[in-house]
Protein backbone atom coordinates (compact mmCIF):
# COMPACT_ATOMS: atom_id res chain seq x y z
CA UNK A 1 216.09 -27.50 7.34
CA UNK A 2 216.34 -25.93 10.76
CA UNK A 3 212.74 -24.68 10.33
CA UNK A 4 211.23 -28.38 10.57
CA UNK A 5 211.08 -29.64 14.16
CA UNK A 6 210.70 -33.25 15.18
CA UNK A 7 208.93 -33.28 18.69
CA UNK A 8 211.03 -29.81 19.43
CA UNK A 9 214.56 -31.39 17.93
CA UNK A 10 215.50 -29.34 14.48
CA UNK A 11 216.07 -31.37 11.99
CA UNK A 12 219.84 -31.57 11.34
CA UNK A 13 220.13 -32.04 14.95
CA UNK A 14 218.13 -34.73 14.54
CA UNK A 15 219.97 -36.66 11.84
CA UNK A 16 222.68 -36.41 13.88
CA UNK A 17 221.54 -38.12 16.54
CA UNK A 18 220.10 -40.85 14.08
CA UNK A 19 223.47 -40.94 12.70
CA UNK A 20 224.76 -41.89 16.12
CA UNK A 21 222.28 -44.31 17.06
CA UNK A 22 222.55 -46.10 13.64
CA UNK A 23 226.62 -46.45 14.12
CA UNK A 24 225.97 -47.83 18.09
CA UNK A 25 223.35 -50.78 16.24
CA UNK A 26 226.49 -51.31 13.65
CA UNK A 27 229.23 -51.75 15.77
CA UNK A 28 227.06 -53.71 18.19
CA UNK A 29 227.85 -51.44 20.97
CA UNK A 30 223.92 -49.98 21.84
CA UNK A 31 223.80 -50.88 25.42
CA UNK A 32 220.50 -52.92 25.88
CA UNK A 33 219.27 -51.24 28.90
CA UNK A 34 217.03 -48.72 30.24
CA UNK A 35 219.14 -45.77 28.74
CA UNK A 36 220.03 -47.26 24.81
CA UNK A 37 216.63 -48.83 24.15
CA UNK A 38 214.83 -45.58 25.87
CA UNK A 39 217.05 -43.50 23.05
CA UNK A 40 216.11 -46.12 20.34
CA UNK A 41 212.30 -46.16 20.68
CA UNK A 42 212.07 -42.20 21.06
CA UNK A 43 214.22 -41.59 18.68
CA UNK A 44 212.17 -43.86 16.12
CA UNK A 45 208.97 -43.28 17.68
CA UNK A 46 209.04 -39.33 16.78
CA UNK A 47 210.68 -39.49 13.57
CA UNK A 48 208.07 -42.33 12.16
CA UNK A 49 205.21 -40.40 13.68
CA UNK A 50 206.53 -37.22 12.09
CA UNK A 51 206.59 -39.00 8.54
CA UNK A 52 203.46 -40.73 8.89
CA UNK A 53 201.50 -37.20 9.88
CA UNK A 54 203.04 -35.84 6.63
CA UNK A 55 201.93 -38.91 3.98
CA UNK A 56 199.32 -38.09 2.11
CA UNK A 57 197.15 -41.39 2.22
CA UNK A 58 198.58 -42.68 5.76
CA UNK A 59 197.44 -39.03 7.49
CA UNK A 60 194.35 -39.08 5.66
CA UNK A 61 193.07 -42.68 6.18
CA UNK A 62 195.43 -44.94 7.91
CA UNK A 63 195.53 -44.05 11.23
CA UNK A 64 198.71 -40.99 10.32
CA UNK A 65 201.69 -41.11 12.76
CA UNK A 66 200.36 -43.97 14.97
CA UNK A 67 199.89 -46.57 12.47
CA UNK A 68 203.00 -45.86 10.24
CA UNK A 69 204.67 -45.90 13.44
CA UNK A 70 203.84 -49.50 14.02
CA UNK A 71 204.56 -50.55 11.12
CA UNK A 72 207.52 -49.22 10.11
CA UNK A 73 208.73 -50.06 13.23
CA UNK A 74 207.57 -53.58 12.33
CA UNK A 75 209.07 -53.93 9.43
CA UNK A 76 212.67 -52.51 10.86
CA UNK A 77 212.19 -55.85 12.96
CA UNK A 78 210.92 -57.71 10.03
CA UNK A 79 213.57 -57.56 7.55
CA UNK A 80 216.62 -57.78 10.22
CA UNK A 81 217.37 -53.95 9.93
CA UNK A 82 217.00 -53.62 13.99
CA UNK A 83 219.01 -56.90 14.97
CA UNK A 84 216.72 -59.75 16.53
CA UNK A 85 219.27 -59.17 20.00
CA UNK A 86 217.70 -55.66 19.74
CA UNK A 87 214.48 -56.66 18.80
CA UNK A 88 214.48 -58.96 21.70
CA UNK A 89 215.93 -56.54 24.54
CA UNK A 90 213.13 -54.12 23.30
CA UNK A 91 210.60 -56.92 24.13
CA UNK A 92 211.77 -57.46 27.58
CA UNK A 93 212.35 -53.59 28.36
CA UNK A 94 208.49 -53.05 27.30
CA UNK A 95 207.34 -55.61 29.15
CA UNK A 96 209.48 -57.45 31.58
CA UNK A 97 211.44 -54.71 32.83
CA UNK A 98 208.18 -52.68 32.69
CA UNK A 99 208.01 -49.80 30.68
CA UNK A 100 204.72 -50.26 29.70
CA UNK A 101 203.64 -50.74 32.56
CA UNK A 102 205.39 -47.42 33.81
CA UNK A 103 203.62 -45.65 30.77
CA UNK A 104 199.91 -46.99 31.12
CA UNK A 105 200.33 -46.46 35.34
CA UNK A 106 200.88 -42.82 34.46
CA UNK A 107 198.09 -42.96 31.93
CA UNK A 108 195.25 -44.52 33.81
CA UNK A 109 195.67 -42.66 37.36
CA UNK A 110 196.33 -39.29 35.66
CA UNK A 111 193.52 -39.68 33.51
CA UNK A 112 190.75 -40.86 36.11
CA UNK A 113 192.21 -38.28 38.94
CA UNK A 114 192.19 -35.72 36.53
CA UNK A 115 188.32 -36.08 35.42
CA UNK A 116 185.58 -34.43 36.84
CA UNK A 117 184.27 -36.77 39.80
CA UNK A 118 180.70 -36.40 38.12
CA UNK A 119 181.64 -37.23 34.96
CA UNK A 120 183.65 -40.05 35.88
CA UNK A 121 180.75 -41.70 38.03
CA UNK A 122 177.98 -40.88 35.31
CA UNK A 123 180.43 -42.43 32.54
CA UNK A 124 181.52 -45.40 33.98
CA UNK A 125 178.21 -46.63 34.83
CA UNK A 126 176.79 -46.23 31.02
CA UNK A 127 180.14 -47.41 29.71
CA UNK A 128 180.29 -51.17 31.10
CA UNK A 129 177.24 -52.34 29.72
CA UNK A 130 177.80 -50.47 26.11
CA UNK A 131 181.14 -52.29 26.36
CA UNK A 132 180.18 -55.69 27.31
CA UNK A 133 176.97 -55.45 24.95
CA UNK A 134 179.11 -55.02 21.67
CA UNK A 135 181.33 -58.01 22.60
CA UNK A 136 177.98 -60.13 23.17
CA UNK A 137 177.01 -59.02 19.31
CA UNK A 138 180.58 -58.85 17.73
CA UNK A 139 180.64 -62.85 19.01
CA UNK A 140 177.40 -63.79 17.50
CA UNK A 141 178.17 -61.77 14.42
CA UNK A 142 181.75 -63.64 13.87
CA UNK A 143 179.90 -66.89 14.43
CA UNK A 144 177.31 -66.46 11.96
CA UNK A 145 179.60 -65.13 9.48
CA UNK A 146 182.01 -67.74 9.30
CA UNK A 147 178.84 -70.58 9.07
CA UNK A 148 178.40 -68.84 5.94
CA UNK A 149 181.82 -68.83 4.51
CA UNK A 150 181.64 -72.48 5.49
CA UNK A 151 184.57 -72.32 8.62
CA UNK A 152 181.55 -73.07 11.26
CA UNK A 153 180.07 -71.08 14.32
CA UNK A 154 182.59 -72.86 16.66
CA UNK A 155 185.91 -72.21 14.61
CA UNK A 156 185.08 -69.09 13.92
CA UNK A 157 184.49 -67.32 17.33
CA UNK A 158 186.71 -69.51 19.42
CA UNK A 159 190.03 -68.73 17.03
CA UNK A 160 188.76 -65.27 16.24
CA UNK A 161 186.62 -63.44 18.08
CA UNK A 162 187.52 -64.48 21.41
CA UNK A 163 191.08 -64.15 20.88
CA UNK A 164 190.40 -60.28 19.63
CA UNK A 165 188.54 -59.79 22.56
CA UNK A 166 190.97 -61.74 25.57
CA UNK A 167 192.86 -58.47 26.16
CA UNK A 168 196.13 -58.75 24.15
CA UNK A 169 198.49 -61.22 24.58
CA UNK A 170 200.59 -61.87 27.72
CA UNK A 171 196.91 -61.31 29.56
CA UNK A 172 194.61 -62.91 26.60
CA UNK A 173 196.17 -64.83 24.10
CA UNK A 174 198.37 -66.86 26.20
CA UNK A 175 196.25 -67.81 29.07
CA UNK A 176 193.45 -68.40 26.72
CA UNK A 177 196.20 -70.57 24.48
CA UNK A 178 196.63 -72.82 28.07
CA UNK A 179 192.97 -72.93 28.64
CA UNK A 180 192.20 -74.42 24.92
CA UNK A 181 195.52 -76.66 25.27
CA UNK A 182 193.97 -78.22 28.23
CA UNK A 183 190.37 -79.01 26.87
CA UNK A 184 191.53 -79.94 23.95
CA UNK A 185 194.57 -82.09 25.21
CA UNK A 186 196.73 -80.66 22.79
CA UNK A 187 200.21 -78.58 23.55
CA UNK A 188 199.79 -74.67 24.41
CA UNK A 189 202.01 -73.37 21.88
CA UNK A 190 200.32 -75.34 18.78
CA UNK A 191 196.88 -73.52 20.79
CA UNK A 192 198.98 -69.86 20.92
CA UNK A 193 200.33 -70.10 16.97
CA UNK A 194 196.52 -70.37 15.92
CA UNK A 195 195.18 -67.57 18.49
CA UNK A 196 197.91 -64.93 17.58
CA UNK A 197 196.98 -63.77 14.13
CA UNK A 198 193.71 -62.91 15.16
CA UNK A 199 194.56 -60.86 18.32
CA UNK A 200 197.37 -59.11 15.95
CA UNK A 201 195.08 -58.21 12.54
CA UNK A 202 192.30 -57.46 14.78
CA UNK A 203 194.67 -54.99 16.60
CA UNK A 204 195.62 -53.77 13.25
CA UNK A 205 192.20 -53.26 12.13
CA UNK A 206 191.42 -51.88 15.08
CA UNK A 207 193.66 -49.24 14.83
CA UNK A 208 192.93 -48.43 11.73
CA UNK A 209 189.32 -48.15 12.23
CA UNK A 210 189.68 -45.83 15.36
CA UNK A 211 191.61 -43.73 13.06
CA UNK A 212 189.15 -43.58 10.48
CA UNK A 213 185.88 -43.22 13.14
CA UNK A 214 187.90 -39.90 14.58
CA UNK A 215 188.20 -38.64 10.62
CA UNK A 216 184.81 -39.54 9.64
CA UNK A 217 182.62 -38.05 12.87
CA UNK A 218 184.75 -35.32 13.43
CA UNK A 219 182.55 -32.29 14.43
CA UNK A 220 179.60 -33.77 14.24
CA UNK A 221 176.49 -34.18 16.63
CA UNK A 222 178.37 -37.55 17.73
CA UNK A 223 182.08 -36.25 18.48
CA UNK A 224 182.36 -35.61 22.05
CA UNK A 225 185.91 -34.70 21.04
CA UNK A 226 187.38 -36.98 23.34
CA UNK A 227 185.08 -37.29 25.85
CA UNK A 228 181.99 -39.93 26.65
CA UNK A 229 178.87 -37.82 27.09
CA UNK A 230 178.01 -34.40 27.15
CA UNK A 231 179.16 -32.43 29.82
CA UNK A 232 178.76 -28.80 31.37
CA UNK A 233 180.90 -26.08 31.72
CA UNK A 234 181.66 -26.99 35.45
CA UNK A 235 182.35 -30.96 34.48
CA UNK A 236 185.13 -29.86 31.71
CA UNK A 237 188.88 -30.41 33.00
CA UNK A 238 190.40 -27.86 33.84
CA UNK A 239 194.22 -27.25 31.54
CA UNK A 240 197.40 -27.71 34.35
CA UNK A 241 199.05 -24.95 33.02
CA UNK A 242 202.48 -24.39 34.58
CA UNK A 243 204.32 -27.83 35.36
CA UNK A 244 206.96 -27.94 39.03
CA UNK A 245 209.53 -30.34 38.28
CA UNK A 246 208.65 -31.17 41.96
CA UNK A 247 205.26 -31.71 41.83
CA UNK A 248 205.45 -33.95 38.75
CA UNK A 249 207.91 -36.24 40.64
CA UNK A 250 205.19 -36.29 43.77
CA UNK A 251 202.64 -36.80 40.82
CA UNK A 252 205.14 -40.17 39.89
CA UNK A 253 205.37 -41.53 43.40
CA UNK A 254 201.34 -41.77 43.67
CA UNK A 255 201.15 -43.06 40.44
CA UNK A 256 203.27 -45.87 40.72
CA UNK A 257 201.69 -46.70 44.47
CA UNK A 258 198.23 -47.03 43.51
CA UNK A 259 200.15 -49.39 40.51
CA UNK A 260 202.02 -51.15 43.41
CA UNK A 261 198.48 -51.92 45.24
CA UNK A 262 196.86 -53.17 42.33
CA UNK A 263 199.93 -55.78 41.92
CA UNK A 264 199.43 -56.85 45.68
CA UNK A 265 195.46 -57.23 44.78
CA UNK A 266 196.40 -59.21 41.57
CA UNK A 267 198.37 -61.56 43.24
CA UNK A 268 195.83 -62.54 45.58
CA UNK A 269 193.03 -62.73 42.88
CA UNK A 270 195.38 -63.24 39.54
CA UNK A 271 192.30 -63.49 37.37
CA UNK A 272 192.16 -60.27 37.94
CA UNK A 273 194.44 -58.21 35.88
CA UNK A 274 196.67 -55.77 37.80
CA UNK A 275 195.50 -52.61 35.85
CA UNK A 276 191.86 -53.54 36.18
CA UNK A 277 192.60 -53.51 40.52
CA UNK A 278 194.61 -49.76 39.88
CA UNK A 279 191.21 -48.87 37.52
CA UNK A 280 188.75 -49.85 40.58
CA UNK A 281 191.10 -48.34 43.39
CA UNK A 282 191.51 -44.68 41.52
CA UNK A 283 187.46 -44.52 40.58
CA UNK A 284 187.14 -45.22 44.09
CA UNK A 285 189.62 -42.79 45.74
CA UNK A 286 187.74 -39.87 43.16
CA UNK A 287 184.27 -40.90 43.60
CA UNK A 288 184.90 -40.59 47.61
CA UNK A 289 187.21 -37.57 47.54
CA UNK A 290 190.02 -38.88 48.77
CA UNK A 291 192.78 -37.42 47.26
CA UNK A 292 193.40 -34.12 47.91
CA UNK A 293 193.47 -31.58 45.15
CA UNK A 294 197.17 -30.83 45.28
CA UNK A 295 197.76 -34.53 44.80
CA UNK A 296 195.67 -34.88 42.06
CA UNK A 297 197.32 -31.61 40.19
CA UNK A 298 200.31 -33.32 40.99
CA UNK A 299 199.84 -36.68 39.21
CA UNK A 300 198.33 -35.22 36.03
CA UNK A 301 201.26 -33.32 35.11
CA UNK A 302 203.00 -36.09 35.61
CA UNK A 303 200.55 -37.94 33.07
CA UNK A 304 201.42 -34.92 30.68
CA UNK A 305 204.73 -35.23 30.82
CA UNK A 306 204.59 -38.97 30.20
CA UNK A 307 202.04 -38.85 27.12
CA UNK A 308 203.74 -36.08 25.16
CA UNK A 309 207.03 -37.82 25.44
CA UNK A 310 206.78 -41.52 25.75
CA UNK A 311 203.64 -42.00 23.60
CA UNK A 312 205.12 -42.39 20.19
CA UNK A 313 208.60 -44.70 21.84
CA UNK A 314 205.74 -46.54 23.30
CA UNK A 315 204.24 -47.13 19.80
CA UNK A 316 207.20 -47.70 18.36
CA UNK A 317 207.87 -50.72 21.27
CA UNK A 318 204.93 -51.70 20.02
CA UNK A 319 206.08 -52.48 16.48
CA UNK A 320 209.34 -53.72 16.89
CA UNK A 321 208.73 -56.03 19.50
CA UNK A 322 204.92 -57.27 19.45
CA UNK A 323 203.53 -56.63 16.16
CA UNK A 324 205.32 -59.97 13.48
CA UNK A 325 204.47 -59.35 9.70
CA UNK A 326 205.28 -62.66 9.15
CA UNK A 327 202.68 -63.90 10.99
CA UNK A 328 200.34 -61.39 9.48
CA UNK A 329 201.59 -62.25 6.04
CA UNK A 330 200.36 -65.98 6.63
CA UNK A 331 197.80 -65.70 7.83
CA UNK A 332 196.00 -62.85 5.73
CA UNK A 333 193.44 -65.92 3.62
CA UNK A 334 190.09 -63.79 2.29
CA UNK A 335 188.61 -65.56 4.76
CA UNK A 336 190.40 -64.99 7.66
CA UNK A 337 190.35 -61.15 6.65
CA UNK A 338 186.62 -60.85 6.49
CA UNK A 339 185.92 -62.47 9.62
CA UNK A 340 188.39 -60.61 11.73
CA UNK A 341 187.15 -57.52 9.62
CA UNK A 342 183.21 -58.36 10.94
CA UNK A 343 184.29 -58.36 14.57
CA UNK A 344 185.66 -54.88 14.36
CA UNK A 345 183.04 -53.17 12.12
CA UNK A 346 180.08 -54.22 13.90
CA UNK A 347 181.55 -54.01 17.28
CA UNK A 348 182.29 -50.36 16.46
CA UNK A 349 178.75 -50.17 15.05
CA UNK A 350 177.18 -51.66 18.52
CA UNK A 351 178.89 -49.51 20.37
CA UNK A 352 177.87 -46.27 18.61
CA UNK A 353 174.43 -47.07 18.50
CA UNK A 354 174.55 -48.42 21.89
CA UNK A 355 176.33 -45.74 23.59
CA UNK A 356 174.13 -43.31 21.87
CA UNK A 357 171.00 -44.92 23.70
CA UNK A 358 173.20 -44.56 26.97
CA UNK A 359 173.37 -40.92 26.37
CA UNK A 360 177.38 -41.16 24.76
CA UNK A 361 178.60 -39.84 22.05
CA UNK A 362 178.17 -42.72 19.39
CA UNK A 363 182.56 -41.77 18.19
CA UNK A 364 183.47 -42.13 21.62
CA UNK A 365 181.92 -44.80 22.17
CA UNK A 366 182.63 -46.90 19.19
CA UNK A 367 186.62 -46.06 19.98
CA UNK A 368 186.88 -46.21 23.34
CA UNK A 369 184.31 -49.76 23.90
CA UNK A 370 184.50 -51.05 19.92
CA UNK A 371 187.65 -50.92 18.68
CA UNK A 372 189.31 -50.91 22.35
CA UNK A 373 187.67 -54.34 22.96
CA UNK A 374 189.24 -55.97 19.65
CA UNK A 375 192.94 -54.18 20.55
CA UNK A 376 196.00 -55.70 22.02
CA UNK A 377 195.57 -55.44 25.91
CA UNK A 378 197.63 -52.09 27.11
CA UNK A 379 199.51 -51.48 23.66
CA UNK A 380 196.98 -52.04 21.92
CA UNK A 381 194.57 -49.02 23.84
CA UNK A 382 197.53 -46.73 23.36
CA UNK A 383 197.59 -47.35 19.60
CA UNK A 384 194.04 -47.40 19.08
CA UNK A 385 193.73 -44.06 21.08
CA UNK A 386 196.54 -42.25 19.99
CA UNK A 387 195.38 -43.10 16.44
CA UNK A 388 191.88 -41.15 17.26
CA UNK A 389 193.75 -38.76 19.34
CA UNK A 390 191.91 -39.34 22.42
CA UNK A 391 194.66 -40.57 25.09
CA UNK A 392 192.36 -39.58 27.66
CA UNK A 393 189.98 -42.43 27.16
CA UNK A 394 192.53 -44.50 28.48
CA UNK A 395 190.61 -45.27 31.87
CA UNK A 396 187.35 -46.45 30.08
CA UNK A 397 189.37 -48.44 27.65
CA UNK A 398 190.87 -50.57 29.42
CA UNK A 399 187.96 -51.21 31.77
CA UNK A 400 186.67 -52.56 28.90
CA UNK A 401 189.16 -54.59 28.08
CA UNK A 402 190.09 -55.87 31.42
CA UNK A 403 186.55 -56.90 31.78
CA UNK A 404 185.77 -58.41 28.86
CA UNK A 405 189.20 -60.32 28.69
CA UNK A 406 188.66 -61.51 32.00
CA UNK A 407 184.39 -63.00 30.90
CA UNK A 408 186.16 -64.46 28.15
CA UNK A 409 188.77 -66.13 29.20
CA UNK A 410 186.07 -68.08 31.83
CA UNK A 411 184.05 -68.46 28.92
CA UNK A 412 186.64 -70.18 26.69
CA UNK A 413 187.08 -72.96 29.38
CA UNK A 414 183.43 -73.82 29.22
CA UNK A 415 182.77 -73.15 25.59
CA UNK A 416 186.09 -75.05 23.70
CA UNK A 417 184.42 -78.09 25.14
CA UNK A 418 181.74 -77.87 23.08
CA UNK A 419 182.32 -75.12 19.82
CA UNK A 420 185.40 -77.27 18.76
């Protein structure tokens, strides 16, 4: 037993520390702060991503230690095992008290400042319009689907395919919930209960589907193995290899202040989402050089350290608090299924072929634009990417994201006055 490691922890260590946390939940004692919900979601996060890389059929075709991650976190939550007062803490620490927020800051600078500038510039430009050009088709296709299983054009990509593509849910789901409410003259919440099972089976699907794209292209002609287009020798990034305690905590600092700047931008333009702002200010500060080297050595180890040991907690956040089987469970009608199953299949498709006529690789593309577009906002990018194992798409997925949630939020203001 002392021969299997979980995340570096042998096992029997391990179960003891399970054993511990288990007893804290019992007796009600878990402190719900920074410190006992960090323990709870790492904890859970590496064991369930351990399992579900070891299961035959959930390694092979379900997305492995990402998805079984989410959902057995999900259904901890589900059937009262994690106490709803847990449950709920979690929810706040993810997003209130911003954890996520501390995780994707890390993520996005690290993983722009640590591309090659002429990659970055030459991707960014063919990735918009690949991105933005699947949502255009994944609406049509939606629409057109549902007139045929008799739900109507208007039903169909006003409560499904815009709410997959709005950009998750405290950025998508519930602004787009208000802006329905209010041409509809109905109350938000009714609005929010019929937008939410799309925006969570489509981030399901979505998952799933990255998974499965990684799999199924894997060295091919069309894996880029994690990144956009083809690249030279010079263009490749090059591996930090020895981390300074020091340096990573510099690395932290200019994280978090290009993630402070994009909050000041946000709250003078708040249709803009905060993490689009940091996406625009990084690009900027590579494309003109002005970060020093050091710096940007600095805040990719940082990003290291953050992905290899928050990534699965993260995940796990994910499941407990944000991901309701319940509300799956309802709303899974044939009907529903297929519809929310179009969107994602030939959004992926789009975006392959696409991105392969802008000169990406078509599995890249299809993850990072496709199935990126119909996730979850933030979470949802890290599941879908994690999934495929390509974290360092992060940047490009949520431009996408951010993008196309903001064009469709606008959109659903004008269009729910007439599709409904």
């Amino acid at each position: 037993m002392t021969k299997i490691k979980i995340s570096g922890v042998s096992l029997p260590l391990y179960i003891i520390m399970m054993i511990i946390l288990a007893g804290t939940i019992a007796l009600n004692k878990l402190p719900l702060n920074m410190l006992g919900l960090t323990l709870l979601l790492v904890l859970l996060g590496h064991l369930f991503y351990y399992i579900g890389n070891i299961l035959p059929i959930f390694k092979s075709y379900l997305g492995g230690g990402s998805v079984f991650t989410i959902f057995a976190s999900a259904a901890l939550a589900t059937t009262g095992v994690i106490p709803a007062n847990v449950v709920n803490a979690t929810k706040i620490f993810l997003n209130d008290q911003g954890l996520l927020d501390f995780y994707i800051a890390a993520l996005i600078v690290g993983a722009i400042l640590g591309m090659n500038r002429n990659l970055l510039l030459k991707a960014a430009v063919r990735f918009i319009p690949v991105s933005l050009a699947a949502m255009v088709i994944g609406f049509f296709a939606v629409g057109l689907v549902g007139m045929l299983l008799g739900l109507g054009f208007g039903h169909s990509v006003m409560f499904v395919s815009m709410p997959m593509m709005a950009g998750g849910i405290g950025a998508g789901a519930v602004p787009l919930s208000h802006i329905y409410a209010q041409g509809l003259g109905v109350s938000s919440a009714t609005m929010f209960s019929q937008l939410i099972p799309a925006v969570t089976l489509g981030n399901v699907m979505a998952v799933i589907g990255a998974a499965l794209i990684s799999k199924v292209g894997a060295n091919s002609k069309y894996d880029g193995h994690g990144v956009l287009l083809p690249i030279s020798d010079d263009e490749k990034n090059k591996p930090i290899k020895n981390l300074d305690a020091t340096r990573i905590g510099v690395g932290m600092l200019l994280a978090f202040s290009f993630f402070l700047i994009g909050t000041i931008l946000n709250s003078f333009v708040p249709k803009v989402h905060a993490y689009a702002f940091i996406i625009i200010l990084v690009i900027i500060a590579k494309a003109f050089n002005l970060i020093p080297q050091n710096l940007e050595d600095s805040v990719v180890m940082f990003n290291k350290v953050i992905m290899d040991n928050l990534t699965h907690a993260v995940l796990a956040g994910i499941g407990l608090a944000l991901i309701d089987l319940h509300v799956l469970e309802q709303s899974m009608t044939w009907k529903f299924v297929i519809l929310t199953l179009t969107g994602v299949v030939v959004m992926g498709l789009a975006s392959a072929l696409i991105g392969k006529l802008f000169g990406l690789y078509p599995v890249e593309a299809a993850i990072a634009a496709g199935m990126s577009d119909n996730s979850m906002g933030g979470t949802g990018n890290v599941a879908v990417l994690s999934a495929s194992n390509r974290m360092n798409m992060i940047a490009f997925a949520q431009m996408g994201n951010r993008m196309g949630g903001a064009i469709v939020l606008i959109l659903g203001g004008i269009l729910i006055h007439y599709l409904h």
